[in-house]
Protein backbone atom coordinates (compact mmCIF):
# COMPACT_ATOMS: atom_id res chain seq x y z
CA UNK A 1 0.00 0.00 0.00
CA UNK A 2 2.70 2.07 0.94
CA UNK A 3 4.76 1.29 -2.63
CA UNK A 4 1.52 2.03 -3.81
CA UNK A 5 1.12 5.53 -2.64
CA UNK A 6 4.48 6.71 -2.82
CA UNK A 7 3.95 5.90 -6.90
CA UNK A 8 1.49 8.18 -6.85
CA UNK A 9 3.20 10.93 -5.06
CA UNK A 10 6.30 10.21 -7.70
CA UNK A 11 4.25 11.13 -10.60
CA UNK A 12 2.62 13.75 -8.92
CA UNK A 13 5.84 15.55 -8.49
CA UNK A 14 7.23 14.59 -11.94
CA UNK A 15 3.97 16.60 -13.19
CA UNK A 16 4.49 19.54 -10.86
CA UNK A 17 8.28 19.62 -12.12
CA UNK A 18 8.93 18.82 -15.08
CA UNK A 19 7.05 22.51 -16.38
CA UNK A 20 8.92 23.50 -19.41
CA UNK A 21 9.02 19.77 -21.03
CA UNK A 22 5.45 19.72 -20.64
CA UNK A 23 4.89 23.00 -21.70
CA UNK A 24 6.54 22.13 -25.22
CA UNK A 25 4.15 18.79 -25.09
CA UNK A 26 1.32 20.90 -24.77
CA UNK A 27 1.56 23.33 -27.59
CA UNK A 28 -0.46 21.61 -30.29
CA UNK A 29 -3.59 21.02 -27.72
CA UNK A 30 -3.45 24.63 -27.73
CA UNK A 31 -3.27 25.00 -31.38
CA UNK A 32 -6.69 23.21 -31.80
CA UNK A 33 -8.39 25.24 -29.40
CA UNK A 34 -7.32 28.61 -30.56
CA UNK A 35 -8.79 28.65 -34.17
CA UNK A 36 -11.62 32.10 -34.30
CA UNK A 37 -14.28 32.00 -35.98
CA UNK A 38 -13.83 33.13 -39.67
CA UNK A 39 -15.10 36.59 -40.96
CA UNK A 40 -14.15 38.40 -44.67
CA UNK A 41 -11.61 40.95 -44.44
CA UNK A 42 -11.79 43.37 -47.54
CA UNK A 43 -9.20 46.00 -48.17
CA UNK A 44 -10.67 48.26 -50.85
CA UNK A 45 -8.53 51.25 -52.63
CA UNK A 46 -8.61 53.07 -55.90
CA UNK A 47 -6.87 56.07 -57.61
CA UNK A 48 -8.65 58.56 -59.63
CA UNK A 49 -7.83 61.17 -62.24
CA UNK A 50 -10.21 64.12 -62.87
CA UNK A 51 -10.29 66.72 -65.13
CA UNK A 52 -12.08 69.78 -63.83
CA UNK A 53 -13.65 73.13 -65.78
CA UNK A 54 -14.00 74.55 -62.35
CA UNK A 55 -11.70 73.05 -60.41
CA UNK A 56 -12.48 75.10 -56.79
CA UNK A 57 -16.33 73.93 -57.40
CA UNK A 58 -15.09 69.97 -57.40
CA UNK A 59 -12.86 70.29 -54.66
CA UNK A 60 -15.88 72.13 -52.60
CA UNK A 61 -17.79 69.13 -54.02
CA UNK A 62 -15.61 66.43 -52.88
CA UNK A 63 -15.24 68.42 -49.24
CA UNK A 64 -19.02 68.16 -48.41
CA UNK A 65 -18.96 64.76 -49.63
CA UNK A 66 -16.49 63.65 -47.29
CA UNK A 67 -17.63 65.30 -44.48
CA UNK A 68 -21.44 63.59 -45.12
CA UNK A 69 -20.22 60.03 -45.24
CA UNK A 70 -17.46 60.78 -42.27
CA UNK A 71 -14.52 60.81 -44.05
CA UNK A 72 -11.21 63.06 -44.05
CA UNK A 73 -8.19 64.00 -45.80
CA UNK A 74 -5.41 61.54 -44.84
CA UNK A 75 -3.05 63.94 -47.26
CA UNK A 76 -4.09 66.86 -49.49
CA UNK A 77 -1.33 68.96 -51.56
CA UNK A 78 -2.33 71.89 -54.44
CA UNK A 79 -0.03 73.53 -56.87
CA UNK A 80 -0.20 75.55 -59.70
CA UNK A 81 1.58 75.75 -63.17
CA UNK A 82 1.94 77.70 -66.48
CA UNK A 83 0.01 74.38 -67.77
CA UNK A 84 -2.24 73.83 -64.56
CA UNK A 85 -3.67 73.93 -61.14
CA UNK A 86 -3.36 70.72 -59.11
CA UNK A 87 -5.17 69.18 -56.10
CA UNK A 88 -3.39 65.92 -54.87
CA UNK A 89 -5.72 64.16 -52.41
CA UNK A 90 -5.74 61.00 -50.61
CA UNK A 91 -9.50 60.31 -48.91
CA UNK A 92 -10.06 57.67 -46.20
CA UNK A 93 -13.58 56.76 -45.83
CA UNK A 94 -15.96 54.27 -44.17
CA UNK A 95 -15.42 50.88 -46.30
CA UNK A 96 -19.69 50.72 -46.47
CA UNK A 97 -19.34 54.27 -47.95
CA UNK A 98 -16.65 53.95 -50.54
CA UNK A 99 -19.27 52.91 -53.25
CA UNK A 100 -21.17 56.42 -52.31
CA UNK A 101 -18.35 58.35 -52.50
CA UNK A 102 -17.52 56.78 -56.01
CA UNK A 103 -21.06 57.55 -57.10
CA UNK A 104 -20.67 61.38 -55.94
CA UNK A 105 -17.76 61.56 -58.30
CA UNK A 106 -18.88 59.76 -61.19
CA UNK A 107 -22.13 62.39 -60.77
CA UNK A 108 -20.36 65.24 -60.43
CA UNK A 109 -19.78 66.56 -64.13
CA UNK A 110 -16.29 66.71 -64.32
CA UNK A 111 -14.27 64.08 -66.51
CA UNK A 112 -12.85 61.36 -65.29
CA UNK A 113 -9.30 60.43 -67.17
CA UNK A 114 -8.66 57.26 -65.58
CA UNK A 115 -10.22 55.03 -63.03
CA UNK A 116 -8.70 52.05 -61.03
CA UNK A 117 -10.43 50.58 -57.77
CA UNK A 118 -9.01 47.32 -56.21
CA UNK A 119 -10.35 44.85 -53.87
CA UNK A 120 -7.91 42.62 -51.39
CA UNK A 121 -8.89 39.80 -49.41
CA UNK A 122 -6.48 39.14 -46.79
CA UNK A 123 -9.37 37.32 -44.25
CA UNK A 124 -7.35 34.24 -44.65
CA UNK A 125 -4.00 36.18 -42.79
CA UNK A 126 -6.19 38.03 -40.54
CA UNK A 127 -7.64 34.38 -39.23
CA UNK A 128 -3.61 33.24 -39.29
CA UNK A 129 -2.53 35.98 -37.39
CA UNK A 130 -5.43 35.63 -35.38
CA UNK A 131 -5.13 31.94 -34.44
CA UNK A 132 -1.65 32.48 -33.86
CA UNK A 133 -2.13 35.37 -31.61
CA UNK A 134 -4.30 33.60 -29.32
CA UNK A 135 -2.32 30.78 -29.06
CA UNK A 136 0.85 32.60 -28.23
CA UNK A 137 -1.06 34.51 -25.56
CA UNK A 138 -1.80 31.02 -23.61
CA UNK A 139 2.02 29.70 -24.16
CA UNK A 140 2.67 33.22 -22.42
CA UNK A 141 -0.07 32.71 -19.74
CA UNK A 142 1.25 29.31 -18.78
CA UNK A 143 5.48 29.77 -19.18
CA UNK A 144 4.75 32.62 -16.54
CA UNK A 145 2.80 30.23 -14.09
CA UNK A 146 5.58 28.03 -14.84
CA UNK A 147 8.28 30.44 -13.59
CA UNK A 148 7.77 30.00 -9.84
CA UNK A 149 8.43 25.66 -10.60
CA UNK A 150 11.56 25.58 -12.29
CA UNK A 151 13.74 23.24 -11.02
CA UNK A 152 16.81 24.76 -12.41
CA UNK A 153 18.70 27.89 -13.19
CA UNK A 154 19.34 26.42 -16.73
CA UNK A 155 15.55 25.81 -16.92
CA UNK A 156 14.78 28.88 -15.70
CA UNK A 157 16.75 31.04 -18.37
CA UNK A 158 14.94 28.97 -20.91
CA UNK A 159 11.04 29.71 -19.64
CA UNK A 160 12.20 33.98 -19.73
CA UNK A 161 13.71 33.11 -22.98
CA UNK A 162 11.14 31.95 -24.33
CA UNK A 163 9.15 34.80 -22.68
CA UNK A 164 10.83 37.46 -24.01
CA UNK A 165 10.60 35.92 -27.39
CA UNK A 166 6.22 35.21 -27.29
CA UNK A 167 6.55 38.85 -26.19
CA UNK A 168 7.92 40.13 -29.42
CA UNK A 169 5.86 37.41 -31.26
CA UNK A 170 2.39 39.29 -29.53
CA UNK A 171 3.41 42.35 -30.08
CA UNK A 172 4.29 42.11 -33.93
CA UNK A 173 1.30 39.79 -34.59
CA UNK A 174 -1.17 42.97 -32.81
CA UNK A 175 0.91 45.92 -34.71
CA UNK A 176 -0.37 44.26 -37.97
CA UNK A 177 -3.95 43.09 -36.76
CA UNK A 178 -4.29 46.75 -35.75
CA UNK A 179 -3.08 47.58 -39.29
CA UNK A 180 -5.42 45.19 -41.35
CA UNK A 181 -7.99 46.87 -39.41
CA UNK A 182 -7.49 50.15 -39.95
CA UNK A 183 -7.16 49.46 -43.90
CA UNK A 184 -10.55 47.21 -44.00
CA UNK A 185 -12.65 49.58 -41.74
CA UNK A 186 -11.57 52.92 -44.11
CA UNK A 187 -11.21 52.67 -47.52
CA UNK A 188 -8.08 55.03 -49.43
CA UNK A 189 -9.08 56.86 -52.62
CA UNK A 190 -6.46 58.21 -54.18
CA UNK A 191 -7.50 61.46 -56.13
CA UNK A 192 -5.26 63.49 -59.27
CA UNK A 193 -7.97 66.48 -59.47
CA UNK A 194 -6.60 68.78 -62.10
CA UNK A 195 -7.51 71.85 -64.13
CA UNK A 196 -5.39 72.09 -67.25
CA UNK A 197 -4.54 76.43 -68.42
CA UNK A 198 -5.21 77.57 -71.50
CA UNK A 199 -2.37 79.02 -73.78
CA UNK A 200 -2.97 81.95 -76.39
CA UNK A 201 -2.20 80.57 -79.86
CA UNK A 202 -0.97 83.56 -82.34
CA UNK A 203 -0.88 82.71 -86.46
CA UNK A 204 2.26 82.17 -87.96
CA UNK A 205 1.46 85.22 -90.61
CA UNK A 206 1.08 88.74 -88.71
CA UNK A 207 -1.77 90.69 -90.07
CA UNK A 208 -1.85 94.71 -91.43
CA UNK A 209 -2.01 96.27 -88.13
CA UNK A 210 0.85 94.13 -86.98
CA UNK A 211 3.46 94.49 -90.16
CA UNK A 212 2.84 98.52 -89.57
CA UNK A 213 3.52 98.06 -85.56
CA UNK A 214 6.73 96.03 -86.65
CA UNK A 215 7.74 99.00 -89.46
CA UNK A 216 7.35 101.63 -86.85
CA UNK A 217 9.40 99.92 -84.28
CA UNK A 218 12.10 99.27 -86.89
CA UNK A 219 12.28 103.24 -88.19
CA UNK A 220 12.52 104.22 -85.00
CA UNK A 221 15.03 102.13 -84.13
CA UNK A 222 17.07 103.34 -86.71
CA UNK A 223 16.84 107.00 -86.02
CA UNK A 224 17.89 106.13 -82.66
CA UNK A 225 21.23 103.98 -84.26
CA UNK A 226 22.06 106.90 -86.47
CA UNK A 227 21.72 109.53 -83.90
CA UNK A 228 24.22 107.56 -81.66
CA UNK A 229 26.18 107.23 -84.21
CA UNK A 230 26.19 111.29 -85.17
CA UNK A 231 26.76 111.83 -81.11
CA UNK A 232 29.93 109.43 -81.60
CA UNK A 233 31.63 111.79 -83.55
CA UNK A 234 30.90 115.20 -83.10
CA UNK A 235 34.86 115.86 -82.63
CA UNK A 236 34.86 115.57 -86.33
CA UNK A 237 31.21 117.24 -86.66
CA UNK A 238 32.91 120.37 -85.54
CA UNK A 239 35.53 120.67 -87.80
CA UNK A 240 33.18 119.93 -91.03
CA UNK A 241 30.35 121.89 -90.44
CA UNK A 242 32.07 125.21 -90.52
CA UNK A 243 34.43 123.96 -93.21
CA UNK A 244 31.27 123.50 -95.36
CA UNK A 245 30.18 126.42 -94.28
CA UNK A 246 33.23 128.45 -95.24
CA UNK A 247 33.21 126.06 -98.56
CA UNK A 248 29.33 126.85 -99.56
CA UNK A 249 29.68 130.76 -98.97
CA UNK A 250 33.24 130.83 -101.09
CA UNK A 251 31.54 129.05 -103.98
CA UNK A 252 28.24 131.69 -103.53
């Protein structure tokens, strides 16, 4: 009887002890009951480019709109050329609203140059991530329990090292849950809204009014050329003017 308990207590104690070899044993078991339940995870996105008669009246346009279906600007840049005037716009918007928001555009009465909208599925790495996250957080829950029954120092050093290292695993694993969510609960439009300037054409062949412009411009600038020229050398002005002078009344 006594051989009999003292069995008992032996195996008992071997359970108790032997934490981080059982621990290891245990990690499938916890595989199979971590699995979530499976929901679709669409990431939808598109870019846009609009030509615009009135380009202040679209952007107006596209403001109210956004502010209607609670939306906002995640990034909005303007500039202006000898060519154009540019908004640059990137829109996040409620994914169940990103059809409306399309349909606002498309009714708006500008022209649309190019159109490309994309649809991702990534529910089958959310549910990964997800299955492994919830795993990982029970390996963490029971390698700390496990801490105060190590037997060892050596053993010891491996349950924080392995600690440390589902610590990093969580951490990653939630950075990029919380990113998938953020991308499937708001949609991103990207938005080229431009409106192009127009340039004054002139004909090759000048007309009447222009030939005579061009004639007077030309006389005038010669006067001016020979006058600077006469005012270069008046030196020798003054010595033939009164020679002809002298010459012309001589000859009289």
């Amino acid at each position: 009887m006594e051989s009999k308990n003292g069995n008992i207590q032996a195996r008992n104690e071997e359970s108790s002890g032997g934490t981080y070899a059982n621990a290891q044993d245990e990690d499938q078991q916890f595989k199979k009951d971590a699995t979530p339940k499976q929901t679709k995870k669409l990431i939808r996105k598109g870019n846009l480019t609009i030509e615009s008669k009135h380009i202040e009246k679209s952007k107006l346009r596209l403001d109210q709109a956004l502010k209607s279906l609670d939306g906002y600007y995640d990034n909005e840049q303007f500039s202006k050329s000898d060519y154009e005037q540019r908004y640059s716009l990137k829109l996040r918007v409620p994914a169940k609203n990103f059809d409306r928001v399309l349909q606002i555009i498309d009714g708006g009465g500008d022209q649309i140059i190019s159109k490309d909208i994309q649809t991702d599925d990534v529910s089958a790495e959310y549910v990964d991530i997800e299955t492994r996250l919830k795993s990982k957080r029970a390996y963490l829950q029971r390698y700390e329990d496990f801490l105060s029954k190590a037997k060892s120092m050596d053993e010891l050093l491996q349950i924080q090292e392995k600690i440390r290292a589902l610590i990093e695993e969580i951490e990653s694993a939630e950075a990029r849950l919380s990113f998938l969510d953020d991308q499937v609960g708001y949609s991103t439009l990207n938005i080229k809204l431009y409106k192009p300037i127009p340039h004054q054409r002139f004909s090759e062949e000048p007309g009447f009014l222009d030939k005579a412009q061009n004639s007077l411009e030309t006389g005038w600038s010669g006067i001016v050329v020979l006058f600077l020229g006469l005012l270069s050398i008046w030196p020798l002005l003054l010595i033939l003017i009164p020679a002809g002078i002298y010459g012309y009344k001589k000859l009289k």
